[in-house]
Protein backbone atom coordinates (compact mmCIF):
# COMPACT_ATOMS: atom_id res chain seq x y z
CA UNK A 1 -104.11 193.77 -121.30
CA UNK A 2 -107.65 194.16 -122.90
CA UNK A 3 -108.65 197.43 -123.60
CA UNK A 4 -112.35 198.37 -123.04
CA UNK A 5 -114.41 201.59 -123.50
CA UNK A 6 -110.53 203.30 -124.56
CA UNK A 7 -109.52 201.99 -120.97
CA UNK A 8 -106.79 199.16 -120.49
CA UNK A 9 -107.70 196.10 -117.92
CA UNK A 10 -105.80 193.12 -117.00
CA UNK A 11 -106.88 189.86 -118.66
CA UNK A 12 -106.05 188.22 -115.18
CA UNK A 13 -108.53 191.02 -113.53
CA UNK A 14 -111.99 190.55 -116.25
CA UNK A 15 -111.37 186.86 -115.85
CA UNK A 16 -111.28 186.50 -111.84
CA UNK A 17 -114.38 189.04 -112.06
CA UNK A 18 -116.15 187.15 -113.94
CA UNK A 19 -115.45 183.62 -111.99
CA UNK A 20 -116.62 185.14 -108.60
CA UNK A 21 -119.79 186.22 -110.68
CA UNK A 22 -120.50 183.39 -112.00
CA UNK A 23 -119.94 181.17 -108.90
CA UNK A 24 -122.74 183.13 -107.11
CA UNK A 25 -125.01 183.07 -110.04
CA UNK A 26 -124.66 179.37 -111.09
CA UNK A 27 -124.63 178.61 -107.04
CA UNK A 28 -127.82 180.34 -106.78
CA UNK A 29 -129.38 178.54 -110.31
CA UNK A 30 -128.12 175.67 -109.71
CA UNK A 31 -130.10 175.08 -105.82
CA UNK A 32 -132.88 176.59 -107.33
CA UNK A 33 -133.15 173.88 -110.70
CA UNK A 34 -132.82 171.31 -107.98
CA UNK A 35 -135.15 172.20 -105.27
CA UNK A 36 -137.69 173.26 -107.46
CA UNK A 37 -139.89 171.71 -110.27
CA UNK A 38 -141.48 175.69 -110.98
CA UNK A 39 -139.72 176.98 -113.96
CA UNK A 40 -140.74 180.67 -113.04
CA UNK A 41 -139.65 180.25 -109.75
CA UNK A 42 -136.23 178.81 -111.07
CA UNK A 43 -136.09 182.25 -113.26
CA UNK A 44 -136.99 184.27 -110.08
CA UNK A 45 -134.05 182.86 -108.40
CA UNK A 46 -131.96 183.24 -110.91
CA UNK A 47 -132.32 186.82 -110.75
CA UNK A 48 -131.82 187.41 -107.60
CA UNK A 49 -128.74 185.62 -107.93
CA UNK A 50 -127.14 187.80 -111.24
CA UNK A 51 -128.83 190.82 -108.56
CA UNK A 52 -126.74 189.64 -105.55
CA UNK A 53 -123.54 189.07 -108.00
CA UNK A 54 -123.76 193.15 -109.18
CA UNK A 55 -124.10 194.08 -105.74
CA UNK A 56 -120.67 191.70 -104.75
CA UNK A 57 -118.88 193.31 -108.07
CA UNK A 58 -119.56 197.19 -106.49
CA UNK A 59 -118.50 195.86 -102.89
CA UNK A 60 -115.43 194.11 -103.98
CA UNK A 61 -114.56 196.88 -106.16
CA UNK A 62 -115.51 199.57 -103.37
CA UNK A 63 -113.23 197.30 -100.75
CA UNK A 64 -109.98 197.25 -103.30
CA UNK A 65 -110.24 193.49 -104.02
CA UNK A 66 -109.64 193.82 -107.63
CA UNK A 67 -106.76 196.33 -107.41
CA UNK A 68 -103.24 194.94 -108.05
CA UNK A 69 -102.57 193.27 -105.08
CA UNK A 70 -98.43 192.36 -105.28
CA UNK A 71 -97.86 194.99 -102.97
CA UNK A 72 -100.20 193.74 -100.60
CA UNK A 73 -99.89 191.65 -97.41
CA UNK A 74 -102.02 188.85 -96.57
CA UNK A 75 -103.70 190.65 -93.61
CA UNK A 76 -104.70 193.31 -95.72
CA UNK A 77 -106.39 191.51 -97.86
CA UNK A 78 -108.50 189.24 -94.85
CA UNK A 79 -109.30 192.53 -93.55
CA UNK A 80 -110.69 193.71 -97.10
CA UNK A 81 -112.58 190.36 -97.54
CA UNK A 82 -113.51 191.01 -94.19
CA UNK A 83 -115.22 194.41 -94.66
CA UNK A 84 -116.55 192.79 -97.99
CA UNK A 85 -118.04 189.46 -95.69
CA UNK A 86 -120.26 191.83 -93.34
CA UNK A 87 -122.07 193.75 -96.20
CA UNK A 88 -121.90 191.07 -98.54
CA UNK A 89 -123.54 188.62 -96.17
CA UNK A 90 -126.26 190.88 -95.11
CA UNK A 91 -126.84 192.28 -98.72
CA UNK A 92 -127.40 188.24 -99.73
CA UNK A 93 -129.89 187.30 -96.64
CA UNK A 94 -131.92 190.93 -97.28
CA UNK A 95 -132.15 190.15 -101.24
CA UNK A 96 -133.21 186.39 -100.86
CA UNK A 97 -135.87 187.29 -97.91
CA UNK A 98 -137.73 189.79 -100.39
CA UNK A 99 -138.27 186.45 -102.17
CA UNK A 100 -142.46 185.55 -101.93
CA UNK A 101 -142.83 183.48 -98.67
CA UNK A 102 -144.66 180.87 -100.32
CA UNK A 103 -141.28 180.15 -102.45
CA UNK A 104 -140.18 176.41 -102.21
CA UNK A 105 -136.87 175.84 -100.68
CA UNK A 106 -136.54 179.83 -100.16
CA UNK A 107 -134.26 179.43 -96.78
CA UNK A 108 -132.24 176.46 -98.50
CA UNK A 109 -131.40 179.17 -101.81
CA UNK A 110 -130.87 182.14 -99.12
CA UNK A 111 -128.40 179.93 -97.18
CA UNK A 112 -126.61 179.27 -100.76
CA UNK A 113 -126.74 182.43 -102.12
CA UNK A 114 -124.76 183.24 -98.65
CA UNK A 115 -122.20 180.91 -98.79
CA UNK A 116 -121.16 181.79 -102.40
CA UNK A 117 -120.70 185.09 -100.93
CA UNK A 118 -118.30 183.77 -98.67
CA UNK A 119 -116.77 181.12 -101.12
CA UNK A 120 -116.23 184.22 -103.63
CA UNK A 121 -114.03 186.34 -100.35
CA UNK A 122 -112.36 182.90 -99.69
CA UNK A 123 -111.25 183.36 -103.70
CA UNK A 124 -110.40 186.55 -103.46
CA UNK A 125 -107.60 186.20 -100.96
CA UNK A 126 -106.21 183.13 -102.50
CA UNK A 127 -106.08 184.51 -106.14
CA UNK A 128 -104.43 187.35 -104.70
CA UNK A 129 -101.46 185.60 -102.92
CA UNK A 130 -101.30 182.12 -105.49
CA UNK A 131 -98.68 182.05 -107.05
CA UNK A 132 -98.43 183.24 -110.74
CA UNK A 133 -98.68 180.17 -112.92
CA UNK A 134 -95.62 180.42 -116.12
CA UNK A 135 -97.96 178.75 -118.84
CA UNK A 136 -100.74 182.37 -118.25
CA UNK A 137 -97.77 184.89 -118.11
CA UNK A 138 -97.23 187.03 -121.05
CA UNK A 139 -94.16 187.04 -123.10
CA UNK A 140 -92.45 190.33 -123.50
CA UNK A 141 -89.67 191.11 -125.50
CA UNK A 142 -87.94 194.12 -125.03
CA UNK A 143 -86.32 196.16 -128.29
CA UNK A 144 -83.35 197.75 -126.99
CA UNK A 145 -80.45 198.00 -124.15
CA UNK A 146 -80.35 201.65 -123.23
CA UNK A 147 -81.78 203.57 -120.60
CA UNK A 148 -85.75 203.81 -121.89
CA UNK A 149 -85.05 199.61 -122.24
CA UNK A 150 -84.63 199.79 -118.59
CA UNK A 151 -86.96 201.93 -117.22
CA UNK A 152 -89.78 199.39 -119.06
CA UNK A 153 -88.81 196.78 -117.02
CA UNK A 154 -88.42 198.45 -113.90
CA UNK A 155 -91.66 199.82 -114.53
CA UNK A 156 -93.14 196.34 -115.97
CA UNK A 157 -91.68 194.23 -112.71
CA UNK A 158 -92.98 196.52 -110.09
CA UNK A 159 -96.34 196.82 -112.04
CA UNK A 160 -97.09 193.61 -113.32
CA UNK A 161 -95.32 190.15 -111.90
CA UNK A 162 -98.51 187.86 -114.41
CA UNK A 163 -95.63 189.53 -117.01
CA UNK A 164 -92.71 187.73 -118.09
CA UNK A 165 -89.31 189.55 -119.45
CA UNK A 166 -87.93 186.91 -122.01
CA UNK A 167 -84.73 189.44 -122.83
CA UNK A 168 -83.43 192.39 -124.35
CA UNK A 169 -82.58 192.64 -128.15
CA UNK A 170 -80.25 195.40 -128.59
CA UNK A 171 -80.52 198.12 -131.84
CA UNK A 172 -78.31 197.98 -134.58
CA UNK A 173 -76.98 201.66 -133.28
CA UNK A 174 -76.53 200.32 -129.51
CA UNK A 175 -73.29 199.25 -128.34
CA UNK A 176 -72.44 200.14 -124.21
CA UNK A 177 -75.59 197.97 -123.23
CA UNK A 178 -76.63 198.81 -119.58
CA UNK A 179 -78.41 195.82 -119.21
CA UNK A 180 -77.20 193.15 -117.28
CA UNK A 181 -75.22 190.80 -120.13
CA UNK A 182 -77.36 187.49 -119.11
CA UNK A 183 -80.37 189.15 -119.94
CA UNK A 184 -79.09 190.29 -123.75
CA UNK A 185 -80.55 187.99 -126.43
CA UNK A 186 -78.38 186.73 -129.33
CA UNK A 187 -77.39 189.45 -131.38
CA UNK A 188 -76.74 187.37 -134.62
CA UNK A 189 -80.55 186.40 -135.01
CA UNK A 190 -83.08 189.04 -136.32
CA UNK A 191 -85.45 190.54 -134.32
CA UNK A 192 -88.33 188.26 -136.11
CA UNK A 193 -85.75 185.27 -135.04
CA UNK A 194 -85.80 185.98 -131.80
CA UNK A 195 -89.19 186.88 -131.30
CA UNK A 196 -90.30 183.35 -132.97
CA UNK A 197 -87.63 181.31 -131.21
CA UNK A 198 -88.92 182.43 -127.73
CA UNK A 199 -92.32 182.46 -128.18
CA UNK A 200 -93.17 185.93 -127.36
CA UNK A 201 -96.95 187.93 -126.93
CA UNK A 202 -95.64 190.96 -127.10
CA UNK A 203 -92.82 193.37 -128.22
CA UNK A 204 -91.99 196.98 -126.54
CA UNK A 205 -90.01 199.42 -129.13
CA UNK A 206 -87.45 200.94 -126.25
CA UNK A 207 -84.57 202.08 -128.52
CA UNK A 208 -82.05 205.33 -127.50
CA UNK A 209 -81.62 206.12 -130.95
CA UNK A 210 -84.26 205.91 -133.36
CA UNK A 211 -82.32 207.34 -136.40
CA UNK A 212 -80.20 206.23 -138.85
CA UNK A 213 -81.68 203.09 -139.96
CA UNK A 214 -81.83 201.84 -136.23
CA UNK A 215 -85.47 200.77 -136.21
CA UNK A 216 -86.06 197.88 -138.63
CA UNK A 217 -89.26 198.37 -139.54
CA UNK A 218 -90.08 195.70 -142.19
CA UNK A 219 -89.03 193.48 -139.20
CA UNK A 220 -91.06 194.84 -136.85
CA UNK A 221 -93.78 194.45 -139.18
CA UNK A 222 -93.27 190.83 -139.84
CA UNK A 223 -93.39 190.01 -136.23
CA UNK A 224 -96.87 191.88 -135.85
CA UNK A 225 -98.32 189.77 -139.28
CA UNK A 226 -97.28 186.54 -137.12
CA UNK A 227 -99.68 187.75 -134.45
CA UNK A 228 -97.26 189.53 -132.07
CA UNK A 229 -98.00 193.24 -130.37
CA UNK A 230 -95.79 195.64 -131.35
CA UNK A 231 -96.03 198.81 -129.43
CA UNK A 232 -93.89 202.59 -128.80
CA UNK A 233 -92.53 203.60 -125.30
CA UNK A 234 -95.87 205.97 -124.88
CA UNK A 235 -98.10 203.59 -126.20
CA UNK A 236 -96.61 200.98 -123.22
CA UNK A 237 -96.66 203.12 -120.42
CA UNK A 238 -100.43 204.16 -121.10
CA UNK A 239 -101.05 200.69 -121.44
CA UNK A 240 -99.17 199.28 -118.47
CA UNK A 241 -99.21 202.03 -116.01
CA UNK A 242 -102.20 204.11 -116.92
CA UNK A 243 -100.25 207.49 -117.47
CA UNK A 244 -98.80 208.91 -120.21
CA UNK A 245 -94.86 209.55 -119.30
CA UNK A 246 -93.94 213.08 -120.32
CA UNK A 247 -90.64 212.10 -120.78
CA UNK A 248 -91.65 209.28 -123.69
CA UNK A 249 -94.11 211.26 -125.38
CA UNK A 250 -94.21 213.85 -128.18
CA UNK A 251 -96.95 216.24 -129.42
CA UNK A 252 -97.17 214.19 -132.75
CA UNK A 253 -97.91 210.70 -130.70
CA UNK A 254 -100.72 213.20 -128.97
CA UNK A 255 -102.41 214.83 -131.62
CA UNK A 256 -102.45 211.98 -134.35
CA UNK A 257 -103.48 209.19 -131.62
CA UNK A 258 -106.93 208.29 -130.62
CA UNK A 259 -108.57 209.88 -127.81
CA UNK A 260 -109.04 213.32 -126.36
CA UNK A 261 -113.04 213.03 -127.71
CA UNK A 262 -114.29 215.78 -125.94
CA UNK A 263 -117.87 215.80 -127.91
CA UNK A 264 -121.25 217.17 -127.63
CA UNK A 265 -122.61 213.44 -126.77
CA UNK A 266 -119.75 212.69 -124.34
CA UNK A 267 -120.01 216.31 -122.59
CA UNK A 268 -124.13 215.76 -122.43
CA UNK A 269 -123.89 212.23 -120.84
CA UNK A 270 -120.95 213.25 -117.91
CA UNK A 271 -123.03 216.55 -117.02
CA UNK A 272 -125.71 214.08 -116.84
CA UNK A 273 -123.92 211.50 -114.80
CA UNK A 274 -122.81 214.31 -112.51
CA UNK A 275 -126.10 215.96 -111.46
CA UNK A 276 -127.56 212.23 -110.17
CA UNK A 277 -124.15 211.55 -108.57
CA UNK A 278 -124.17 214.65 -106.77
CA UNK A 279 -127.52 215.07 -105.67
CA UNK A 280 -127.42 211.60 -104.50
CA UNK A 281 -124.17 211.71 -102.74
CA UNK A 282 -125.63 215.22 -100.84
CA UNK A 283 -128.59 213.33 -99.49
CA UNK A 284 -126.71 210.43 -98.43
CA UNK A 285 -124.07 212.57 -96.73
CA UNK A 286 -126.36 215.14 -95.55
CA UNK A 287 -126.29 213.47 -91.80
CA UNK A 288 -122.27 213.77 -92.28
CA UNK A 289 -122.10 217.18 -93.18
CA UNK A 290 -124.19 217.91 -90.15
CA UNK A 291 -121.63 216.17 -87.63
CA UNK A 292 -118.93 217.80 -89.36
CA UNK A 293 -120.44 221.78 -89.29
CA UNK A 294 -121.44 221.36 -85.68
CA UNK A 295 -117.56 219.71 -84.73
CA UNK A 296 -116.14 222.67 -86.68
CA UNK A 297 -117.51 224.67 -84.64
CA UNK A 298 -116.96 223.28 -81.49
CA UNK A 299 -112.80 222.66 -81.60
CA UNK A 300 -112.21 226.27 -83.51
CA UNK A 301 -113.72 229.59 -84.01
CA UNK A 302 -113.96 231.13 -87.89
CA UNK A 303 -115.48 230.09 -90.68
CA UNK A 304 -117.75 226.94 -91.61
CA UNK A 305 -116.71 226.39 -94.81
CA UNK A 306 -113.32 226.92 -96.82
CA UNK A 307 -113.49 229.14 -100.24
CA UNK A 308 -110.71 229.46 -102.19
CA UNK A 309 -109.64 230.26 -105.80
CA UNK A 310 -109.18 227.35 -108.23
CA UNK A 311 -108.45 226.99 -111.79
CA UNK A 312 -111.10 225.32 -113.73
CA UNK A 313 -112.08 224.42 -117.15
CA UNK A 314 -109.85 226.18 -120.61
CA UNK A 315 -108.21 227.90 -117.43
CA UNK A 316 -110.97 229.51 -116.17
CA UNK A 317 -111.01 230.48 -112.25
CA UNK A 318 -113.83 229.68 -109.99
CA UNK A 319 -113.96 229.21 -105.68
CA UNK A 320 -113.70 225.70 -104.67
CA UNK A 321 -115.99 225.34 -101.43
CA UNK A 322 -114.73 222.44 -98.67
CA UNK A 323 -115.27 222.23 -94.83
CA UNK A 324 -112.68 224.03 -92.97
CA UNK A 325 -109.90 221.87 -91.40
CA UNK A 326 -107.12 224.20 -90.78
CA UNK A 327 -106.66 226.92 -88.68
CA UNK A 328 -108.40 230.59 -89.57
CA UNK A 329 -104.93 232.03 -89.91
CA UNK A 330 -103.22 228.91 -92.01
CA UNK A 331 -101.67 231.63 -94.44
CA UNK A 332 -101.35 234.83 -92.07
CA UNK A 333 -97.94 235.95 -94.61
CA UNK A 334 -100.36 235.82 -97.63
CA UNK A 335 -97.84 233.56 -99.27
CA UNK A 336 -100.16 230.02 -101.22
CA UNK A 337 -98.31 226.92 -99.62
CA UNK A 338 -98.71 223.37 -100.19
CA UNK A 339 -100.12 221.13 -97.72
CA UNK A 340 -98.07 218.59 -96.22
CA UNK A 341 -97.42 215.40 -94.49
CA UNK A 342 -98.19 216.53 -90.58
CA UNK A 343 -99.10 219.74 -91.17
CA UNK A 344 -99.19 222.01 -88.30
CA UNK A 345 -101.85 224.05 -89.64
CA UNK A 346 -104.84 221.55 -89.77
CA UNK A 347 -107.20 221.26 -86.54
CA UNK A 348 -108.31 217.63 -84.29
CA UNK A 349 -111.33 217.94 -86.55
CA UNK A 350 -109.61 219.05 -90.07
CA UNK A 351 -107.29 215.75 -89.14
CA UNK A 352 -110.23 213.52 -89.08
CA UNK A 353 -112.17 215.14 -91.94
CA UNK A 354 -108.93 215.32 -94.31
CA UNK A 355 -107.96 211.25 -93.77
CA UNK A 356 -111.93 210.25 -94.87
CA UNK A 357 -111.96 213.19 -97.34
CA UNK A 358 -115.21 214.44 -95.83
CA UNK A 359 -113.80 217.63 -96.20
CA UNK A 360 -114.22 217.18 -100.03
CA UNK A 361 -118.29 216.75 -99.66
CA UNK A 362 -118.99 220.23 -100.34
CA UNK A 363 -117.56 220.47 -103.65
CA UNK A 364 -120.49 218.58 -104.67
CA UNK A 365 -122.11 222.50 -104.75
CA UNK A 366 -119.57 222.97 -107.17
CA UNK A 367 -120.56 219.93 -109.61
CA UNK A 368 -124.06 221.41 -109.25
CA UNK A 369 -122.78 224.92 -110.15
CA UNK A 370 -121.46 223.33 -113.09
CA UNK A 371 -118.11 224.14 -112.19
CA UNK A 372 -116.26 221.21 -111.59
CA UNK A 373 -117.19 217.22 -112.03
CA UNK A 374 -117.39 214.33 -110.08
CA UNK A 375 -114.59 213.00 -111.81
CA UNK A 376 -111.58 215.02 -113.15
CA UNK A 377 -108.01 216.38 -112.57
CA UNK A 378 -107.86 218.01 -109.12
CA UNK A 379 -108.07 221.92 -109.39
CA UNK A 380 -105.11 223.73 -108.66
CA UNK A 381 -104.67 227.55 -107.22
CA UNK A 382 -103.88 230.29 -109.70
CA UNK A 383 -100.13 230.66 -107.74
CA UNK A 384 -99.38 227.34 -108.58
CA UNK A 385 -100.74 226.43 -112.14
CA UNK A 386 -98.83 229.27 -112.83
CA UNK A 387 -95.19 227.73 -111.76
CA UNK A 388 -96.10 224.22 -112.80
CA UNK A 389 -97.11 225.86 -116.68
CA UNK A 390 -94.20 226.58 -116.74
CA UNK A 391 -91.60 223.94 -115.47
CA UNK A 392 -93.90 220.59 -116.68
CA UNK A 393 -94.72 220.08 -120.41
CA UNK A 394 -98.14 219.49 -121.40
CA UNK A 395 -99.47 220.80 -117.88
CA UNK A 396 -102.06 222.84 -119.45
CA UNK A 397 -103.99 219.87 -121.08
CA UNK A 398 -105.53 219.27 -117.71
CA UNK A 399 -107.66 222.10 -118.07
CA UNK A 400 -109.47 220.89 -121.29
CA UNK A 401 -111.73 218.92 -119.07
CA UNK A 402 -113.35 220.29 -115.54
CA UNK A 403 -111.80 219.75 -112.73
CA UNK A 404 -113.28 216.73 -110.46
CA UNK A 405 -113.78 215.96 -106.57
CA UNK A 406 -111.91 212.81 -107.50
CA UNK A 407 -110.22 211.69 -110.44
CA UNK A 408 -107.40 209.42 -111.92
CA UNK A 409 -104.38 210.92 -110.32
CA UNK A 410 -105.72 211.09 -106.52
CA UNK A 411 -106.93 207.58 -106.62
CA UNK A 412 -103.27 206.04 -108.07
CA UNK A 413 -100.71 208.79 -106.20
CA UNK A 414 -100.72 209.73 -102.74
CA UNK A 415 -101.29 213.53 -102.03
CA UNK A 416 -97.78 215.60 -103.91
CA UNK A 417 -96.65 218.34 -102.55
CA UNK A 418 -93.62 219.33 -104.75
CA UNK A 419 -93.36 220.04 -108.26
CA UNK A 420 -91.93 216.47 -109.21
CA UNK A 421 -95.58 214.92 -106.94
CA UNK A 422 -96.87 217.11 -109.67
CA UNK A 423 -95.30 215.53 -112.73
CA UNK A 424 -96.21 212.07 -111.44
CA UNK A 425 -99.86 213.13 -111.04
CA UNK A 426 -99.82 215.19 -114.57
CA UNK A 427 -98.91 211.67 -116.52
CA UNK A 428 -102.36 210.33 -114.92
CA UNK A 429 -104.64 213.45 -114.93
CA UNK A 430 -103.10 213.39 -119.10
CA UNK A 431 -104.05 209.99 -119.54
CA UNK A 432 -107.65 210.34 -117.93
CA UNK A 433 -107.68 213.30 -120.31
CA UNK A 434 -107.20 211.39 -123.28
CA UNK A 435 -109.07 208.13 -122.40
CA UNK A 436 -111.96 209.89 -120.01
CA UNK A 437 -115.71 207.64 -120.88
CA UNK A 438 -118.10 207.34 -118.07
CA UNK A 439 -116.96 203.91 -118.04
CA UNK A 440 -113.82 205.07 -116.52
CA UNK A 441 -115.56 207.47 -113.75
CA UNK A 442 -117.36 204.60 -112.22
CA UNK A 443 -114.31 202.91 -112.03
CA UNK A 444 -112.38 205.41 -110.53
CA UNK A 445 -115.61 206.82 -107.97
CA UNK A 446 -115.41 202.70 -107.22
CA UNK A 447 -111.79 203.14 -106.29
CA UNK A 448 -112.32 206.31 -104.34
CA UNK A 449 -114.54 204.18 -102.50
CA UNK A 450 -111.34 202.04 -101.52
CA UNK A 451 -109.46 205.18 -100.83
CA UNK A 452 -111.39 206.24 -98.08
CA UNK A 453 -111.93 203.25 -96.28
CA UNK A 454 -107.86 202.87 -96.30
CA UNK A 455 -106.93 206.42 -95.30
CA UNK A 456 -104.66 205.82 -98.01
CA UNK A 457 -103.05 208.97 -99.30
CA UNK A 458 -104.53 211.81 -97.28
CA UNK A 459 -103.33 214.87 -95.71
C-alpha cells in the first residue's frame, strides 16, 4: 500500500493506472514521431494524447475499472469496459478531429489514439481476472494466534488476494491458539528469526494480551531497522480496509495520530471545491430535475420536494431538501423509521429516482446554503443520532465535518438500516474524518460515479 495525500492506494492499482496511461500517450507520440518530420506538430500530438489519457483515467474511474475487482465476474467487467469503449472511443475521435486539418497523418494518429483506447479496455479486463503472480505479492506476517490474529486475515483474504499470509507467530502470553496448527510458525525462533527466515514485507501487531512483557519491543524494532513494516491492529485496518474498526481503536491511537486537520486552508479550499461542484452539477442536471418534478407529479399528489430535519456540522440541525419518492403519508404514526430493502412506502417514480440517486440532486441547495458538502458523512435525523450516540463509540466525530451528498461510507457499504449497518458505516465516515483532502473527494465523487451506473446499494 502507498499512501498519498494521507490516503492509502494499492501499489498494484497506481501501477496498472499508470501503464494504461502511458500506452495511450506513448501510442499517440510514438505515430506522431514517425509520420511526421514537424517537431511542433509531434508536441501537438503529444498533447492530445496525455489529454485523451486524463479523460480515459476519469472514465475508467467513473465505470469502476480500478476498484478491487476479486469479487467481480468476468461479465461485469466486459460490460464496464464496455460502457468505458463507447465514451472512450468517441471522446478519442472528437479530441483528435479538433486537430488543424492541414495536420500530416491526422486520420492515421486519430485511428491510433482509438485503438489504444481499446487496447487499454482489453487490459483492463485481463489485469482484472490474471492471475496474481507469487514473486509481486506482499509478505505478511502476522504477530499473534488469538482472536484479533484472526479477524486480520479474514479481513486481509477477502480484501486483498495480491497479499500473501506467510504464518502466525504466537505471543509469549498466548497459549490455546485458534489458529489452524499448520499455519503457526516455529515458536523456538524469535520474532526477528522468523521474520528474516521467510522473507517478509510486512508485520501486523495482532496480540490478545498486550501486558506483561508480551510485546517484545526491542524485537519489533529490529525487524523495522532491517526494512520491515511494523504496524498496530488500527493502524492495519485503516490501511487495508479504509475504516477505522471501533473495536481496535482507542482514544489515545486517535488523538496522538496524524490526521483530523480540520484547518483554515483545508476548510477554504473544500468550500471552494463545493460551490463549482455544485453549481456545475445543477446545470448539468437541470434537464433531470425537470423530468423528475413533472413525473412526481404525475404518479402521486403532495409535495414536490422532501424537507426533513438533519443533523449537521458540531451537531447542528438543518432541513435536508430531496425529491419526493415516497408516499405523502410514509410516517402517518409520527414515529422516524428507517428505510428499507422493498419498502412499501416509496412510489413507481421514488423507485426509479432512489436506484440512480436522482433523488439526492437537490441537496446540492444545501451545499450552496453552506449546509452540507459534496462530500461527507451522510446526515442523520435528530431521532436517530440520538440512539446511535449512545450505543456506538466515537459516533459523534462524524459531526466535526459537514455532512455530504456522498461520502466514504455510501460509496463502500450498501444502504444500513440497523444499528450494526450503522457501526460498519461509522468505521468509514471516521476514517474519511481523519484522512478527508480534496484528493480524497474526487476519488470518492469518481466512485459515486460507479455507484450510480450499477444501482449498487440503493433503496
Amino acid at each position: 500500500m502507498i499512501r498519498i495525500f494521507n490516503h492509502y492506494l494499492h501499489r498494484r492499482t497506481l501501477i496498472q493506472v499508470c501503464f494504461d496511461l502511458g500506452l495511450i500517450v506513448a501510442a499517440v507520440f510514438a505515430v506522431a514521431l514517425i509520420q511526421s518530420s514537424n517537431e511542433h506538430m509531434v508536441t501537438f500530438a503529444a498533447s492530445y494524447g496525455i489529454s485523451l489519457a486524463g479523460g480515459m483515467f476519469v472514465i475508467n474511474s467513473a465505470s469502476g475499472l480500478y476498484q478491487q475487482s476479486h469479487k467481480r465476474s468476468l461479465t461485469q467487467s466486459c460490460a464496464r469496459a464496455l460502457f468505458a469503449l463507447l465514451i472512450g472511443l468517441p471522446l478519442a475521435y472528437g479530441l483528435f478531429s479538433l486537430m488543424p486539418a492541414t495536420a500530416s497523418h491526422r486520420e492515421v494518429i486519430t485511428t491510433t489514439a482509438m485503438l489504444a483506447v481499446g487496447m487499454v479496455m482489453i487490459h483492463r479486463v485481463y489485469a482484472a481476472h490474471a492471475g496474481t503472480q507469487t514473486s509481486g505479492r506482499t509478505k505478511i506476517l502476522i504477530f499473534g494466534s488469538g482472536a484479533p490474529a484472526l479477524a486480520v486475515s479474514e479481513s486481509l483474504r477477502a480484501a486483498d488476494p495480491h497479499a500473501q499470509i506467510v504464518g502466525f507467530l504466537p505471543g509469549p502470553n498466548e497459549v490455546d491458539p485458534l489458529v489452524p496448527a499448520h499455519e503457526l510458525i516455529n515458536t523456538h525462533e524469535s520474532l526477528t528469526e522468523a521474520a528474516l527466515r521467510l522473507g517478509v514485507d510486512e508485520i501486523v501487531v495482532a496480540l490478545t494480551e498486550r501486558r506483561g512483557g508480551s510485546m517484545p519491543l526491542r524485537q519489533l524494532l529490529d525487524c523495522k531497522l532491517y526494512g520491515i513494516r511494523v504496524v498496530d491492529l488500527a493502524t492495519y485496518f485503516e490501511k487495508t480496509l479504509a475504516q477505522i474498526k471501533v473495536s481496535h481503536v482507542h482514544a489515545g491511537w486517535l488523538i496522538f495520530g496524524d490526521g483530523f486537520n480540520q484547518g483554515m486552508m483545508r476548510s477554504a479550499v473544500k468550500r471552494g471545491f463545493d460551490l463549482v461542484s455544485s453549481v456545475f452539477l445543477l446545470i448539468a442536471t437541470l434537464p433531470v430535475m425537470l423530468v423528475t418534478a413533472l413525473l412526481i407529479k404525475l404518479e402521486s399528489p403532495g409535495a414536490l420536494f422532501y424537507t426533513q430535519e438533519r443533523v449537521g456540522l458540531n451537531g447542528r440541525t438543518f432541513k435536508v431538501i430531496k425529491f419526493r419518492s415516497m408516499r405523502q403519508d410514509a410516517e402517518k404514526d409520527g414515529r422516524p423509521q428507517w428505510a428499507t430493502k422493498n419498502d412499501s412506502r416509496v412510489t413507481r417514480v421514488g423507485n426509479i429516482i432512489r436506484k440512480v440517486r436522482i433523488d439526492e440532486l437537490p441537496q446540492l441547495f444545501n451545499v450552496l446554503r453552506g449546509e452540507m458538502s459534496m462530500v461527507g458523512p451522510r446526515p442523520e435525523r435528530p431521532f436517530f443520532v440520538d440512539e446511535l450516540v449512545a450505543n456506538i463509540p466515537y459516533y459523534a466525530v462524524r459531526h466535526s465535518v459537514k455532512p455530504g451528498v456522498t461520502g466514504w461510507a455510501q460509496v463502500r457499504y450498501e444502504y444500513g438500516s440497523t444499528i450494526e449497518d450503522s457501526l460498519e458505516k461509522l468505521q468509514y465516515d471516521l476514517y474519511y474524518v481523519k484522512n478527508h483532502t480534496l484528493f480524497l473527494d474526487l476519488l470518492i465523487m469518481l466512485e459515486t460515479v460507479a455507484v450510480v451506473l450499477t444501482g449498487r446499494g440503493a433503496r
